[in-house]
Protein backbone atom coordinates (compact mmCIF):
# COMPACT_ATOMS: atom_id res chain seq x y z
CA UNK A 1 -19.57 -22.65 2.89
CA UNK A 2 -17.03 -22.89 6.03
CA UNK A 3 -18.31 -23.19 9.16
CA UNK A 4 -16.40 -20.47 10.74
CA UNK A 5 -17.22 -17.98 7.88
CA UNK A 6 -20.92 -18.79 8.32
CA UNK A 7 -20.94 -18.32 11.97
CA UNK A 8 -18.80 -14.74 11.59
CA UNK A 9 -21.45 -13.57 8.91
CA UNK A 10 -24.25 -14.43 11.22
CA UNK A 11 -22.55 -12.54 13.68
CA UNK A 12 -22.71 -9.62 11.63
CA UNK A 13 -26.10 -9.72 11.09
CA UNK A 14 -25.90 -11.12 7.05
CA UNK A 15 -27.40 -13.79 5.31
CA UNK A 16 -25.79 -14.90 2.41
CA UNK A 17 -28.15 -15.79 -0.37
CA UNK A 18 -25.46 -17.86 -2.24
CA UNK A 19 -21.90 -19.42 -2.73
CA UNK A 20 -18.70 -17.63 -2.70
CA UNK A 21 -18.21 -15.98 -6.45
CA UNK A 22 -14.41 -15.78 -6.75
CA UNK A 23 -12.66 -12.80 -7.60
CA UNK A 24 -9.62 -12.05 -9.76
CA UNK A 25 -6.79 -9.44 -9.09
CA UNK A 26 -5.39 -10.73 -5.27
CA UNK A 27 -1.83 -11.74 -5.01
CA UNK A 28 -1.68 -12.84 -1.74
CA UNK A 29 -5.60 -13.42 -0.49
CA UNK A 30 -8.35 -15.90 -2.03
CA UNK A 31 -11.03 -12.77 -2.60
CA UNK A 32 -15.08 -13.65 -3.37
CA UNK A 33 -18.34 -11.61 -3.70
CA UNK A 34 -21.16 -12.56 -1.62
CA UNK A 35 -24.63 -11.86 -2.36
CA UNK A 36 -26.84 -11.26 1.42
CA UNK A 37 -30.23 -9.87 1.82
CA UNK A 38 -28.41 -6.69 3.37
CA UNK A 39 -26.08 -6.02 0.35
CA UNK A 40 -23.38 -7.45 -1.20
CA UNK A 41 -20.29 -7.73 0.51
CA UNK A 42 -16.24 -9.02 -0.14
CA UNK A 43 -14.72 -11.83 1.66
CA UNK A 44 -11.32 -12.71 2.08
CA UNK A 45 -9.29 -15.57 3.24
CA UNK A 46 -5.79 -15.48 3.77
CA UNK A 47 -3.50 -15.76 6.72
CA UNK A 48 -5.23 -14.27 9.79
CA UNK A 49 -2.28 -11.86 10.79
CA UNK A 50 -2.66 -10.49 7.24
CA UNK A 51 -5.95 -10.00 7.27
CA UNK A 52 -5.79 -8.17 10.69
CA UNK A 53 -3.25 -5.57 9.71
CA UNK A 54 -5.90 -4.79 5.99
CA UNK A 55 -8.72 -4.35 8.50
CA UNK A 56 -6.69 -2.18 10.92
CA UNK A 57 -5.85 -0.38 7.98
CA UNK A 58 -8.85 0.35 6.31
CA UNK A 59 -10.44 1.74 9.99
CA UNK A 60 -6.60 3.70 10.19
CA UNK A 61 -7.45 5.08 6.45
CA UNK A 62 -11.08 6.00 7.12
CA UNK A 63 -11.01 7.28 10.23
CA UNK A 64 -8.79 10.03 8.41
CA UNK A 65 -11.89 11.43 6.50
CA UNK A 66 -9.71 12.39 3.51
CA UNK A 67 -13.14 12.53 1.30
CA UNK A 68 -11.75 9.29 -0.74
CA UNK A 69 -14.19 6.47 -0.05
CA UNK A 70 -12.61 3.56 1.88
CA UNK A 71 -14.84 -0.69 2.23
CA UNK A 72 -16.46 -0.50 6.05
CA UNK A 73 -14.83 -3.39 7.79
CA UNK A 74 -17.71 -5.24 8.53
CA UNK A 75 -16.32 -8.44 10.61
CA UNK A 76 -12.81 -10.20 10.78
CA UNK A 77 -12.06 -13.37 12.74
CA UNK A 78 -8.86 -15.41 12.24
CA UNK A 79 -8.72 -16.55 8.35
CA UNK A 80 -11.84 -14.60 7.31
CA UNK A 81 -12.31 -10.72 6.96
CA UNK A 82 -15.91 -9.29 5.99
CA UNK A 83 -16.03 -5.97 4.48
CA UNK A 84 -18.64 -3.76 2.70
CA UNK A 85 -18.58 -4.12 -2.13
CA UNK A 86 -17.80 -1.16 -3.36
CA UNK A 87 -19.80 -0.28 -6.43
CA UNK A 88 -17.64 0.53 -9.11
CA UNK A 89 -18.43 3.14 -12.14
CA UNK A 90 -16.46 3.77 -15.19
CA UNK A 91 -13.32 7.03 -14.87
CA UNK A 92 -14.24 9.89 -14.82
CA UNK A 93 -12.32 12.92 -15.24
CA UNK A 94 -13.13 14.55 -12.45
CA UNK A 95 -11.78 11.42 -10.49
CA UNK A 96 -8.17 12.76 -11.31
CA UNK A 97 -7.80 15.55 -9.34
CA UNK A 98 -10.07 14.30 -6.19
CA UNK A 99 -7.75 11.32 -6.00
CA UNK A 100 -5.03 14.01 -5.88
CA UNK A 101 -6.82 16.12 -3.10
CA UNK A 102 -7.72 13.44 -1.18
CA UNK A 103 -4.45 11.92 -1.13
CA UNK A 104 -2.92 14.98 -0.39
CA UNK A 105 -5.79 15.49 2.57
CA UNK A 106 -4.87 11.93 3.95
CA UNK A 107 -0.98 12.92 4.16
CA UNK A 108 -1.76 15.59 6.06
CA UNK A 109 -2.53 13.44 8.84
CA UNK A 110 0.92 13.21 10.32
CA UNK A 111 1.90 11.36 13.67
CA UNK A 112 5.19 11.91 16.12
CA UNK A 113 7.25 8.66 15.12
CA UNK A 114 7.62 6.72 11.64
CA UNK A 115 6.42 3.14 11.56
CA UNK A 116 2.46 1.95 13.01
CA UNK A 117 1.96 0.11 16.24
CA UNK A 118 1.56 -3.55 14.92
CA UNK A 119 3.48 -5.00 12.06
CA UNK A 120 1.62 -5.71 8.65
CA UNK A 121 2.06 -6.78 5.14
CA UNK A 122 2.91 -6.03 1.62
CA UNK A 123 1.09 -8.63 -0.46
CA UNK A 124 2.58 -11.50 1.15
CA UNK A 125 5.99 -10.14 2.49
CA UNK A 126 5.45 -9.57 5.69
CA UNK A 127 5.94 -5.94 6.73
CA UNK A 128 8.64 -4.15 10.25
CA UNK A 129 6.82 -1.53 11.45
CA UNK A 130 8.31 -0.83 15.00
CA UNK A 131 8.07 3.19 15.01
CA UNK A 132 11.32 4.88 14.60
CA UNK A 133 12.04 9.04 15.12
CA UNK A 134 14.25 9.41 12.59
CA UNK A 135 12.80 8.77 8.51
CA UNK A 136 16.04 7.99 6.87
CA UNK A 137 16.83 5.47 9.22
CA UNK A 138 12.78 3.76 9.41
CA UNK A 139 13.55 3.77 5.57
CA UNK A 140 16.79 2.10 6.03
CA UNK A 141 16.19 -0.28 8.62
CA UNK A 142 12.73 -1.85 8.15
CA UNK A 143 12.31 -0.72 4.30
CA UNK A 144 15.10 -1.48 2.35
CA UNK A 145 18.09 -3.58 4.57
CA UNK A 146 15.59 -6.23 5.01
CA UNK A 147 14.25 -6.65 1.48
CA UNK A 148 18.32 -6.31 0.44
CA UNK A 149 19.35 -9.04 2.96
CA UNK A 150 15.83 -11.36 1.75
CA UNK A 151 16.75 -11.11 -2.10
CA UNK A 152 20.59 -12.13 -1.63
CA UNK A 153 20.12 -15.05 0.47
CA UNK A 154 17.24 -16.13 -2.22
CA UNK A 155 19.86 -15.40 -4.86
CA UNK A 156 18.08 -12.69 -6.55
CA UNK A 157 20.77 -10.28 -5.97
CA UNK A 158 24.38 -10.66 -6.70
CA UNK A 159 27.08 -9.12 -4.32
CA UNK A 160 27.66 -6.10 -6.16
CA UNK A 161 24.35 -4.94 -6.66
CA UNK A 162 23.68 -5.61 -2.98
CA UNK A 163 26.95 -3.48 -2.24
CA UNK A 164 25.04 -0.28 -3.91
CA UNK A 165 21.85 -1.03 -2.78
CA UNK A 166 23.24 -1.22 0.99
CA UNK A 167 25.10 1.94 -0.07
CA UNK A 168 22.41 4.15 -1.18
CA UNK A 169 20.53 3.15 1.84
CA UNK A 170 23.21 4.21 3.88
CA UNK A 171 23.76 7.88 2.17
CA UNK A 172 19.88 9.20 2.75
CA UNK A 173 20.83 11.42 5.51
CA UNK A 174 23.28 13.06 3.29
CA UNK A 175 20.25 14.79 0.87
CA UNK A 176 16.96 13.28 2.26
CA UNK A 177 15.70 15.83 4.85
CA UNK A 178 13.54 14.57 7.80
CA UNK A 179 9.83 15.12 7.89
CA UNK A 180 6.74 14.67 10.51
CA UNK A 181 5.60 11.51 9.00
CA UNK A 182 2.69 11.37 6.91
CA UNK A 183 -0.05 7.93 7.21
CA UNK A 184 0.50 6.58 3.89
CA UNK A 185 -1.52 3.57 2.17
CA UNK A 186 1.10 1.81 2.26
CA UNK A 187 0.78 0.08 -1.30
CA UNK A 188 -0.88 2.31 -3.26
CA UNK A 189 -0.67 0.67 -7.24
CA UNK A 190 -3.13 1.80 -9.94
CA UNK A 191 -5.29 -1.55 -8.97
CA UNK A 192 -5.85 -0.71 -5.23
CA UNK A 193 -7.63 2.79 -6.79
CA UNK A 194 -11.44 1.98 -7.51
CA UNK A 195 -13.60 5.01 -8.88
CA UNK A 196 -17.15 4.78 -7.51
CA UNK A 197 -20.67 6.75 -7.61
CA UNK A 198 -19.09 8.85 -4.48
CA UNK A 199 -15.44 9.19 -5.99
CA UNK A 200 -12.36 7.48 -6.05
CA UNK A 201 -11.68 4.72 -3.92
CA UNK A 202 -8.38 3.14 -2.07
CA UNK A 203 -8.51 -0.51 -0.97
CA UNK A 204 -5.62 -2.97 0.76
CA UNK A 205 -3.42 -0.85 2.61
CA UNK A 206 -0.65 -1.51 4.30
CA UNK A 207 -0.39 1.33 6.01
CA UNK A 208 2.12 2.77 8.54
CA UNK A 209 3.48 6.76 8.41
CA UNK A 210 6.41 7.85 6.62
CA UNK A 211 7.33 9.73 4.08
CA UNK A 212 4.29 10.74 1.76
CA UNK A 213 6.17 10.18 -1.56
CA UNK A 214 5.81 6.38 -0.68
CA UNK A 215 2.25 6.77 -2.01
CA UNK A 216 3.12 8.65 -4.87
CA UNK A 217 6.00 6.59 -6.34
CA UNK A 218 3.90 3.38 -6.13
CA UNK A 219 1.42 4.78 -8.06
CA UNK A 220 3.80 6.27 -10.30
CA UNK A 221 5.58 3.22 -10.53
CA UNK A 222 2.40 0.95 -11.83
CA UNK A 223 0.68 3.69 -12.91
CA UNK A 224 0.24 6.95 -15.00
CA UNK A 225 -1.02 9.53 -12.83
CA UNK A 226 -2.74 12.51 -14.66
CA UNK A 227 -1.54 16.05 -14.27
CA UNK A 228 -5.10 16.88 -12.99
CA UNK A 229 -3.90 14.20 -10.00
CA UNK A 230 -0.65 15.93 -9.94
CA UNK A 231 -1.58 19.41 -9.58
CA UNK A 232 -4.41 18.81 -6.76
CA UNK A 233 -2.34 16.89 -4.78
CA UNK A 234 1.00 19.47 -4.94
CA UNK A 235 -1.33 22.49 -4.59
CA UNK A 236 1.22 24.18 -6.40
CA UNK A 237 4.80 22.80 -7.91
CA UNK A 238 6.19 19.35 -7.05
CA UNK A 239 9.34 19.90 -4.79
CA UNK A 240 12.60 20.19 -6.84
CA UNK A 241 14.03 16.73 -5.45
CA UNK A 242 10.62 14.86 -6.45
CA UNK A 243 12.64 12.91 -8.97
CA UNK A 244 15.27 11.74 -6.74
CA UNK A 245 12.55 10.93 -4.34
CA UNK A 246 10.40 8.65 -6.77
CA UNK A 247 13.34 6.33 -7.56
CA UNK A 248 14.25 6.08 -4.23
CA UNK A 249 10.84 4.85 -2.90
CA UNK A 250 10.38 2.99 -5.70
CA UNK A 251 13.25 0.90 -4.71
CA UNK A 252 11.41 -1.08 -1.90
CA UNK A 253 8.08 -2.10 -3.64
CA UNK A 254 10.36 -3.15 -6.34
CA UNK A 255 12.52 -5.46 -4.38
CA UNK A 256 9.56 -6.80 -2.68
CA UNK A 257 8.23 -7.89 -6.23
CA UNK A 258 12.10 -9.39 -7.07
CA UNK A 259 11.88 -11.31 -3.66
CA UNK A 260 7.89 -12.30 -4.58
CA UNK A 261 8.00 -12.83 -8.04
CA UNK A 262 11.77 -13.51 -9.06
CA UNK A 263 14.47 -12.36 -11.47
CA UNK A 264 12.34 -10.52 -14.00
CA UNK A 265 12.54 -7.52 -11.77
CA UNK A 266 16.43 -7.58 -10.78
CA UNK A 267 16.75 -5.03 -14.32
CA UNK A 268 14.23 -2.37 -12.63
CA UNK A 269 15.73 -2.70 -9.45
CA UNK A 270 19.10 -1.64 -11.29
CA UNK A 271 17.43 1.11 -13.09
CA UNK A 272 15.96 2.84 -10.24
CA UNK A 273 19.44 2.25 -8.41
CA UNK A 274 21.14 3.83 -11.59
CA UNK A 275 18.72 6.46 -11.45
CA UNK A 276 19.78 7.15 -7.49
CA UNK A 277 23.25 7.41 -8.13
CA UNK A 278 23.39 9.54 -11.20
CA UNK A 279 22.78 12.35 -8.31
């Protein structure tokens, strides 16, 4: 085992009674299970900026005591973060609608300014956060001009998708209404949602505040949410621009999958764009 990673766990008070067991599912992080005399725990190992901005999350996320169950951060030094195994369980249906509330109970947490003190990341594309007042333009100018200006120098978009792209991002203050911005997960896919003894769990956030649709598009987008998750977390009827809403946050986790994982994803891109335009 490394030598720094044994040091931080004995720091923390564990002693492993094994080897790393890898784990499947990480884009961007080597992930393991460790076996200690005090419990199992997860370790990752991945760039150490990255790895600060998931733990800063995950304290940002439960500190918000939105009843959904979050890993305790239990050390993380430079390449190396520590956190608690979640025991997993099978779906239930019950699961549906707490997700719902809970998410709904996390976005209630607003702050003054969009954005989060420290910069982060979104699997391995590193993530702007320097707060902004004004939503549209946070969207705009740390959401969707940089992942338009990283995709056309790596040739993923031609000019004249760019030219709507960059056009659509800058028409939102012409139907997108401002809002006190909501902490969000950040990157909130149907595989960072565990369902354990306690309820449903969120792991590796990337979170900042914005707009709380973020959340839901992304799950929407690699996901089918029930309408049990749907009608706990409106509390009532979806707003009557939700549509237009999902396709445009869709847009930026799906150009930060064309710049991550190439041309397969340039059609989607020009769906949701379609989809934004046929307003």
């Amino acid at each position: 085992m490394n030598h720094t990673l044994t040091a931080l766990l004995h720091e923390a008070g564990l002693s492993p009674l094994g080897a790393l067991q890898p784990l499947s599912g990480g884009d961007s992080a080597a992930t393991y299970r460790l076996q200690t005399r005090e419990g199992d725990v997860v370790v990752k190992n991945d760039h150490p900026a990255r790895l600060a901005g998931e733990a800063d999350g995950l304290k940002a996320l439960a500190n918000a005591n939105s009843g959904l169950v979050l890993p305790t951060v239990i050390a993380q030094q430079g390449e190396w973060l520590v956190m608690e195994a979640l025991e997993t369980v099978p779906h239930r249906h019950s699961d549906e609608a707490a997700l719902g509330e809970g998410l709904r109970k996390l976005h209630e947490m607003t702050g003054d300014e969009h954005g989060w003190p420290r910069d982060n990341a979104c699997g391995k594309t590193p993530q702007p956060n320097a707060p902004m007042q004004d939503g549209r333009a946070f969207q705009r100018e740390r959401r969707l001009l940089p992942l338009i200006n990283a995709c056309y120098s790596n040739r993923l978009l031609d000019s004249g998708l760019r030219h709507r792209l960059e056009s659509l991002a800058h028409g939102l203050e012409r139907w997108l209404p401002d809002v006190s911005p909501s902490l969000v997960h950040g990157d909130l896919w149907s595989g960072n949602v565990l369902f354990t003894p306690q309820g449903p769990a969120i792991i590796d956030p990337a979170v900042y505040r914005h707009f709380p649709e973020v959340d839901l598009a992304m799950l929407t987008l690699f996901g089918s949410p029930s309408s049990a998750f749907f009608e706990a977390y409106w509390n009532g009827s979806a707003p009557d621009d939700w549509p237009r809403r999902e396709a445009l946050f869709q847009l930026y986790p799906l150009l930060n999958h064309l710049l991550l994982f190439g041309e397969s994803y340039r059609t989607p891109v020009e769906r949701a764009v379609s989809r934004l335009e046929a307003y």
